[in-house]
N, C-alpha and C. Protein backbone atom coordinates (compact mmCIF):
# COMPACT_ATOMS: atom_id res chain seq x y z
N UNK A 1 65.21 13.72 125.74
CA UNK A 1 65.53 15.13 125.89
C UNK A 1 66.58 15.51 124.85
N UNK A 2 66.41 16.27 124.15
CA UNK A 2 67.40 17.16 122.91
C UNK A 2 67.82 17.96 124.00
N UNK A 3 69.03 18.60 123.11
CA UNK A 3 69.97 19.15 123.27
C UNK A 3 70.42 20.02 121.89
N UNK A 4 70.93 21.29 122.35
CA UNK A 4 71.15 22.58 120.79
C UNK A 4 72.10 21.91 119.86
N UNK A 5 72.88 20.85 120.51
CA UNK A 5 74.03 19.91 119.90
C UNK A 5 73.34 18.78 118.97
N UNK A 6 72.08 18.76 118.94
CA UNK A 6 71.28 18.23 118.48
C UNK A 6 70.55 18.66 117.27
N UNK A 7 69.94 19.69 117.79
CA UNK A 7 69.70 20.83 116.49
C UNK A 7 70.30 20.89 115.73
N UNK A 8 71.75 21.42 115.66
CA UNK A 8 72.64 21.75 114.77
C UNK A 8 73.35 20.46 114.24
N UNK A 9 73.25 19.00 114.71
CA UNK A 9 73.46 18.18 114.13
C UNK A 9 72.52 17.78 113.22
N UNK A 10 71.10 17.44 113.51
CA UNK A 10 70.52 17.12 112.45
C UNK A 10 70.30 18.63 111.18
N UNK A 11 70.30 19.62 111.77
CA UNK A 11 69.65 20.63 110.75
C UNK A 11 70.78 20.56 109.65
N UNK A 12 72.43 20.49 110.21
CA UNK A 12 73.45 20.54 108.97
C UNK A 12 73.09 18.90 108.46
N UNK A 13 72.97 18.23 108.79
CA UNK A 13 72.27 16.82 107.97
C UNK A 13 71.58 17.13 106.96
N UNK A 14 70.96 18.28 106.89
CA UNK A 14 70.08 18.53 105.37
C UNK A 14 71.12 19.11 104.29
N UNK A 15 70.52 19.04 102.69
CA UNK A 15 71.19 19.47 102.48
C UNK A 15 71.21 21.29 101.95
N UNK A 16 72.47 21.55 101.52
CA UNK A 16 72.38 23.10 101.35
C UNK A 16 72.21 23.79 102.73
N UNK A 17 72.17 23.23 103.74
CA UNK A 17 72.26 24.30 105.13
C UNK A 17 73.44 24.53 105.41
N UNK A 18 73.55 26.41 105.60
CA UNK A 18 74.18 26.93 106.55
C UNK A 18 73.97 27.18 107.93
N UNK A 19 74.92 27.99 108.65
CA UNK A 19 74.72 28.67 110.11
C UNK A 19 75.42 29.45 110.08
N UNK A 20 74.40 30.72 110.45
CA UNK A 20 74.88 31.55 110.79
C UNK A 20 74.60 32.40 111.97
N UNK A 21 74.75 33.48 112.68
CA UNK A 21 74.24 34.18 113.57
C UNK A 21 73.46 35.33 113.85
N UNK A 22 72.54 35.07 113.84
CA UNK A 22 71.32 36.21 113.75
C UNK A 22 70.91 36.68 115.25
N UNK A 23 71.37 37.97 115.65
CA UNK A 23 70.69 38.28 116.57
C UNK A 23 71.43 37.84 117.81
N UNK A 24 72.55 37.55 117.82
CA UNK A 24 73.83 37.09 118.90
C UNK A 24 72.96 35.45 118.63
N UNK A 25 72.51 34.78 118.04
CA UNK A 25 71.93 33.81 117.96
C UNK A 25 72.35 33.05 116.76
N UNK A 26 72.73 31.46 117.28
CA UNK A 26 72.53 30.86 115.80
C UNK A 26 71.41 30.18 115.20
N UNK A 27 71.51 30.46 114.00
CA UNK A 27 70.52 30.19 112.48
C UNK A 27 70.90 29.24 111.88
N UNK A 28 70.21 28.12 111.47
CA UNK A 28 70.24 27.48 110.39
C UNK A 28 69.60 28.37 109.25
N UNK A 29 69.68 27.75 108.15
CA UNK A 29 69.13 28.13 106.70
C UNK A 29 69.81 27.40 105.40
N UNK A 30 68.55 27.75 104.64
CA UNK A 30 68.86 26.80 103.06
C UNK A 30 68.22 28.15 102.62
N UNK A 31 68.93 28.26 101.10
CA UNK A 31 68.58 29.36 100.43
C UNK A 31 68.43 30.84 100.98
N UNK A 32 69.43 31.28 102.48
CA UNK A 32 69.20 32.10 103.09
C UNK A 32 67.89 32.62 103.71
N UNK A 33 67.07 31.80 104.14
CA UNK A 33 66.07 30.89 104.52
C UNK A 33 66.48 30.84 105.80
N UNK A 34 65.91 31.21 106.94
CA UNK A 34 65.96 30.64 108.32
C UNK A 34 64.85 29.18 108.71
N UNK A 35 65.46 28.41 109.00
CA UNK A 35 64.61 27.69 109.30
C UNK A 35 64.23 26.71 111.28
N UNK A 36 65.27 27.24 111.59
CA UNK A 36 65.53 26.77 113.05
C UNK A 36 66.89 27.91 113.97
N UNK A 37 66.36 27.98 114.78
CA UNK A 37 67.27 29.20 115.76
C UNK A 37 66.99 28.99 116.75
N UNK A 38 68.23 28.88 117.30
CA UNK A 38 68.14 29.23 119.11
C UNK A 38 67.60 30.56 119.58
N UNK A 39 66.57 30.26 120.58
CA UNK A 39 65.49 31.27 120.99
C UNK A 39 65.60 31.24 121.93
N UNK A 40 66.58 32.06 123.03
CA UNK A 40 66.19 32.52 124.58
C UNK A 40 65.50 33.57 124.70
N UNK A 41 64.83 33.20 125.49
CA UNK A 41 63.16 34.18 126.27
C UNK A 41 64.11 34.86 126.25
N UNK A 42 63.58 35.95 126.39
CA UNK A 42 64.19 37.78 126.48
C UNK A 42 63.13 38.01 127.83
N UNK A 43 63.80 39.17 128.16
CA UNK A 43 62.76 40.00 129.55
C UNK A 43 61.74 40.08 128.69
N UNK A 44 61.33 40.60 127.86
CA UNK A 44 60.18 40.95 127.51
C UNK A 44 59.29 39.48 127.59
N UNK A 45 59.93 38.87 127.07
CA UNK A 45 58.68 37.56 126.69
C UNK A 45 58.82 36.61 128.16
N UNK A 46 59.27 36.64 129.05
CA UNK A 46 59.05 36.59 130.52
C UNK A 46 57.80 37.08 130.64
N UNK A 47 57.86 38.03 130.76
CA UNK A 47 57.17 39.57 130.99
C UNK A 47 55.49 39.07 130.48
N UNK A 48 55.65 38.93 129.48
CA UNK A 48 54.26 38.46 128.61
C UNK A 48 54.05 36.85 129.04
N UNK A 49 54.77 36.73 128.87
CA UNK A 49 53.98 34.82 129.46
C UNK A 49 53.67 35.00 130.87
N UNK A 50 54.04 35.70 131.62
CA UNK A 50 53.74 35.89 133.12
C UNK A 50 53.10 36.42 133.00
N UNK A 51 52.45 37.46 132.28
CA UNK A 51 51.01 38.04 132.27
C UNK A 51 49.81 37.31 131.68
N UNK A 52 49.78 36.18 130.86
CA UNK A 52 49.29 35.38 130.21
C UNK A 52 49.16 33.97 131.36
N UNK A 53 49.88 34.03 132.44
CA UNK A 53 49.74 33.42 133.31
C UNK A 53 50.22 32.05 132.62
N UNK A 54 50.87 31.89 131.85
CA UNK A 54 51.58 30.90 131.39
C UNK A 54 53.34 30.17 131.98
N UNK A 55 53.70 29.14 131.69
CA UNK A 55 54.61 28.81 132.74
C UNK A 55 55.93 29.17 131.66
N UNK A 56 56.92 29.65 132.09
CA UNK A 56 58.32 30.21 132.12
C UNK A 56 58.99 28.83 131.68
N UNK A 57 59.57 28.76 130.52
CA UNK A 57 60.33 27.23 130.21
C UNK A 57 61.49 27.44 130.89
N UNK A 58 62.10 26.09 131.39
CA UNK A 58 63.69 27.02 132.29
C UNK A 58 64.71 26.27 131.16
N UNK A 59 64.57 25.60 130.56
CA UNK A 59 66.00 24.74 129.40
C UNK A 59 65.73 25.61 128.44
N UNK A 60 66.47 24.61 127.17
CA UNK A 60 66.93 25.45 125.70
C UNK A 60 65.69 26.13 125.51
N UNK A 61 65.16 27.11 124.29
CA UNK A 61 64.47 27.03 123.40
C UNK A 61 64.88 27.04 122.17
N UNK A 62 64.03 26.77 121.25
CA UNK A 62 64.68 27.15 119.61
C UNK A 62 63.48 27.81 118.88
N UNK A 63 63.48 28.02 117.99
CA UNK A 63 62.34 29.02 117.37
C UNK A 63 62.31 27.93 115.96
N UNK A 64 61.15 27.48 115.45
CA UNK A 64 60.85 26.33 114.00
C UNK A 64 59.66 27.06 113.68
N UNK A 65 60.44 26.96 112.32
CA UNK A 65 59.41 27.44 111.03
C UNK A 65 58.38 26.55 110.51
N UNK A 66 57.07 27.22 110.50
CA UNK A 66 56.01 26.27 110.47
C UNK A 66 55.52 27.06 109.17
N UNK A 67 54.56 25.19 108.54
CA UNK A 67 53.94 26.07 107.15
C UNK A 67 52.79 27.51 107.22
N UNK A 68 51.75 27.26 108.19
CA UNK A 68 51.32 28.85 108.44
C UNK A 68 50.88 28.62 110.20
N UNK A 69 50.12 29.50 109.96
CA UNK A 69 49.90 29.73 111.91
C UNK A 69 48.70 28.52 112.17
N UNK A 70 48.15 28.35 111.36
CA UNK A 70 47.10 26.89 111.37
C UNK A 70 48.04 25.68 112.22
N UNK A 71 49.10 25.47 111.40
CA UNK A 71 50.11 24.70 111.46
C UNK A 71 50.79 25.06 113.26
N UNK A 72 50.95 25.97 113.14
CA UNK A 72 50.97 26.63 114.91
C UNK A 72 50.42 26.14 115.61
N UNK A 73 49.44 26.45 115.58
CA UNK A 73 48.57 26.17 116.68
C UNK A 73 47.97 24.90 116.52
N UNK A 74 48.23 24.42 115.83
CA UNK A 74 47.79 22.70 116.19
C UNK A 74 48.76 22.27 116.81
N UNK A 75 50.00 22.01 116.34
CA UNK A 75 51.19 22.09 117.35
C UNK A 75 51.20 22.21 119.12
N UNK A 76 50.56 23.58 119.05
CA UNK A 76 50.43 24.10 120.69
C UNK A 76 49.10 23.28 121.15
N UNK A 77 48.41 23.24 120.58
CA UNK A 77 46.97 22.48 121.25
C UNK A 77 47.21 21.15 120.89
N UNK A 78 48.20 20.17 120.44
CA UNK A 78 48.73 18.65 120.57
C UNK A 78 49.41 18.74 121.43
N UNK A 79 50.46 19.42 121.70
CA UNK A 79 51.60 19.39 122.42
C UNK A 79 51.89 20.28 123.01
N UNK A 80 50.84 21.17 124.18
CA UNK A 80 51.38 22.13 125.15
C UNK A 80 52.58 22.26 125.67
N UNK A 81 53.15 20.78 125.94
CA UNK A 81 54.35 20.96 126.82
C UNK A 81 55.32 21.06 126.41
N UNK A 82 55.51 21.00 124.56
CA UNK A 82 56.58 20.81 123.91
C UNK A 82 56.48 22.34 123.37
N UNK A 83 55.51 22.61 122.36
CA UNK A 83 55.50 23.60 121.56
C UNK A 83 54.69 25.15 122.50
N UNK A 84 55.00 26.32 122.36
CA UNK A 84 54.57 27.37 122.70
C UNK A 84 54.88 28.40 121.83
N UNK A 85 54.23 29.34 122.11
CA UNK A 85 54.40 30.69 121.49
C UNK A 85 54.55 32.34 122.34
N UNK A 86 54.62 32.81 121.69
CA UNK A 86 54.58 34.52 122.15
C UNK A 86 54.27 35.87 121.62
N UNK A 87 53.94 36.42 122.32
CA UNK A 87 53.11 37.54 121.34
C UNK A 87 53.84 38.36 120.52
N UNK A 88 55.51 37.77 120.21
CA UNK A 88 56.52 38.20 119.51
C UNK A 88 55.84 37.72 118.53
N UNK A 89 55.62 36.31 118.10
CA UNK A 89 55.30 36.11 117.08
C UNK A 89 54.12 35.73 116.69
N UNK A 90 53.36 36.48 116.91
CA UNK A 90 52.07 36.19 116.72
C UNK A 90 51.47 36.87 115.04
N UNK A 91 51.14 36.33 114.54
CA UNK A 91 50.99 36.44 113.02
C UNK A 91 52.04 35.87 111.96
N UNK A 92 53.23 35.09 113.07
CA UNK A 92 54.19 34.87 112.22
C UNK A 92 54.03 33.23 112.22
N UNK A 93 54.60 32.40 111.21
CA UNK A 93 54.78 30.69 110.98
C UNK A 93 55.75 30.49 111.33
N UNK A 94 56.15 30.36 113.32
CA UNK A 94 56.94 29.75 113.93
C UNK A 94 56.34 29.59 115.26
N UNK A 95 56.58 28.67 115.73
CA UNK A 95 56.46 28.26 117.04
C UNK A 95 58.26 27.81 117.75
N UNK A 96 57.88 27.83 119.54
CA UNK A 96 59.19 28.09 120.07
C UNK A 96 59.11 26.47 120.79
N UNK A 97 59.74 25.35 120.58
CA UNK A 97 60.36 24.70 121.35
C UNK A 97 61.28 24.34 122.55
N UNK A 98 60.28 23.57 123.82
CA UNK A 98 61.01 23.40 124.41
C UNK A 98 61.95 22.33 124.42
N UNK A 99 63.19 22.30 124.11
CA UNK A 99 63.98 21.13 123.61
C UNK A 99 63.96 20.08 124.99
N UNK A 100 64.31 20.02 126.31
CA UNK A 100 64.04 19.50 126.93
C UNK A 100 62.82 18.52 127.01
N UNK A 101 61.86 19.03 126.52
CA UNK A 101 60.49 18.35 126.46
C UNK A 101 60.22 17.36 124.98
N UNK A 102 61.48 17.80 124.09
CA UNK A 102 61.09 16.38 122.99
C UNK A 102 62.02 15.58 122.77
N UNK A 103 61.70 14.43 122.11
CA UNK A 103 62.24 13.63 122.14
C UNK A 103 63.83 13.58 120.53
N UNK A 104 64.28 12.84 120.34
CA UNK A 104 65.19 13.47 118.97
C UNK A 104 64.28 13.28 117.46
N UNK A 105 63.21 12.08 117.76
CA UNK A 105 62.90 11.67 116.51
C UNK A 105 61.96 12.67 116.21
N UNK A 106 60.84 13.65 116.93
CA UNK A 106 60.25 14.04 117.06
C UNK A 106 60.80 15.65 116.43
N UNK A 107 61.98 15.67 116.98
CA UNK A 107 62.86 16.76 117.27
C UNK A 107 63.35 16.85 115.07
N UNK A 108 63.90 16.03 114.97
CA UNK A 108 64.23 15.59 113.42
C UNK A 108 62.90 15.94 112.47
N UNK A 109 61.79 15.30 112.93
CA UNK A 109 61.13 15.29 111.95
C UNK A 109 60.48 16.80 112.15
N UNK A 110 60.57 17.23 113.13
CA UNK A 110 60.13 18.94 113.10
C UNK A 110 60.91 20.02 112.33
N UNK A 111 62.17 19.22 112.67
CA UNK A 111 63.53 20.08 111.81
C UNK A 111 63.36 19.91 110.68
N UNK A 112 63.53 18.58 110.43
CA UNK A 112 62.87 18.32 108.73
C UNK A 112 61.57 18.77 107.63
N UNK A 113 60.85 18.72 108.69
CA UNK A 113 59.49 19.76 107.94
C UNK A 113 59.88 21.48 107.39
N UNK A 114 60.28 22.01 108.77
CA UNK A 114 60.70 23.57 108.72
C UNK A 114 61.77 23.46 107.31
N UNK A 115 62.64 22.50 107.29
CA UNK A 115 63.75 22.69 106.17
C UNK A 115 63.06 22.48 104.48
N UNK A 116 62.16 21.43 104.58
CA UNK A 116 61.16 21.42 103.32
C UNK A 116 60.55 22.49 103.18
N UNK A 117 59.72 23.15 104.44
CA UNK A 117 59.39 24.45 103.56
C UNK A 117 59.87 25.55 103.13
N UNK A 118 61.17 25.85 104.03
CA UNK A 118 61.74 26.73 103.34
C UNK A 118 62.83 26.64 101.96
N UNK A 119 63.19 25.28 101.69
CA UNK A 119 64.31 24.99 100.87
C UNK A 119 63.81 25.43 99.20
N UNK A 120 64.48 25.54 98.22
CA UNK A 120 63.86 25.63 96.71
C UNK A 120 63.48 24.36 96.71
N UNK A 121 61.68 24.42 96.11
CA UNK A 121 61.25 23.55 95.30
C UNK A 121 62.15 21.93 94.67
N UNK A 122 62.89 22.95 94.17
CA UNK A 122 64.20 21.61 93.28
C UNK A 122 65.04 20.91 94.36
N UNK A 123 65.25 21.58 95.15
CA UNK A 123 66.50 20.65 96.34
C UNK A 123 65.71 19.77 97.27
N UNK A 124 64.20 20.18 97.67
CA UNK A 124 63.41 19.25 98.45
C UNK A 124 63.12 18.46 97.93
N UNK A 125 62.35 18.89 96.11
CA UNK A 125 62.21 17.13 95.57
C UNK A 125 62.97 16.43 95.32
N UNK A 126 64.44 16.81 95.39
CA UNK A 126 65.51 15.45 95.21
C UNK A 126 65.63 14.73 96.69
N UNK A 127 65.52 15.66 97.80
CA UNK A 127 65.68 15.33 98.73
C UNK A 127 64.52 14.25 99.04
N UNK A 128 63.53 14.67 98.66
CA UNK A 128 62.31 13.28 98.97
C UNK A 128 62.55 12.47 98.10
N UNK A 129 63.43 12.47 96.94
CA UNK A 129 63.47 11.39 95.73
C UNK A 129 64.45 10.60 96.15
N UNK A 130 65.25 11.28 96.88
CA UNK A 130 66.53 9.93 97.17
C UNK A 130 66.33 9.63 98.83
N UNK A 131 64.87 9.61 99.37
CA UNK A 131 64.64 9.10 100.14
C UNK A 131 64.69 9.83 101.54
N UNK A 132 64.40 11.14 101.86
CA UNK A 132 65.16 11.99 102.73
C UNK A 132 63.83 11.74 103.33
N UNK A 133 63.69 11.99 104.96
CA UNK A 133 62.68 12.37 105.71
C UNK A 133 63.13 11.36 106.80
């Protein structure tokens, strides 16, 4: 089980990440780049997963940047219990984590993907050159 103390440990592990606060929420980012955020359900998205007849996560969430919605939804159809979505973001390349439901290594290497795609070109290939992942 992760924890947001978790998040924000491995995500500042990369390099070039900040945090900041978006939305009474904190953000990671590289290159002003969001790439991971704490995501509490709002009424609204209650609202919609209960109409979707879908189950209500009760721990953290975080919101991870995925390469496109392909990438989404394979995610959600491997891992129902971990990964979900909402009709907030629907057309968008993120899916919402339930942190409770993964594990850290799992948790890392998700963080780590979202941070490769959003980082410049030049800072990820050093980062895979001196061995990062």
């Amino acid at each position: 089980m992760a924890t947001f103390d978790d998040v924000r440990r491995l995500a500042l592990a990369l390099p070039q990440t900040s945090e900041k606060t978006s939305w009474g929420n904190l953000m990671f980012c590289v290159a002003k780049k969001g790439f991971v955020w704490e995501r509490p359900l709002r009424k609204a998205d209650i609202a919609a997963l209960t109409e979707l007849g879908r189950e209500i996560p009760a721990g953290e969430v975080i919101g991870l940047r995925v390469a496109d919605e392909t990438a989404k939804h394979e995610l959600i159809a491997a891992e129902p219990e971990v990964f979900f979505t909402i009709p907030h973001f629907d057309g968008y390349p993120a899916v919402l984590v339930r942190l409770d439901a993964i594990d850290e290594a799992e948790l890392r290497e998700m963080i780590t993907d979202a941070w490769l795609d959003r980082a410049p070109k030049r800072v990820a290939a050093q980062f895979l050159a001196d061995g990062g992942r």
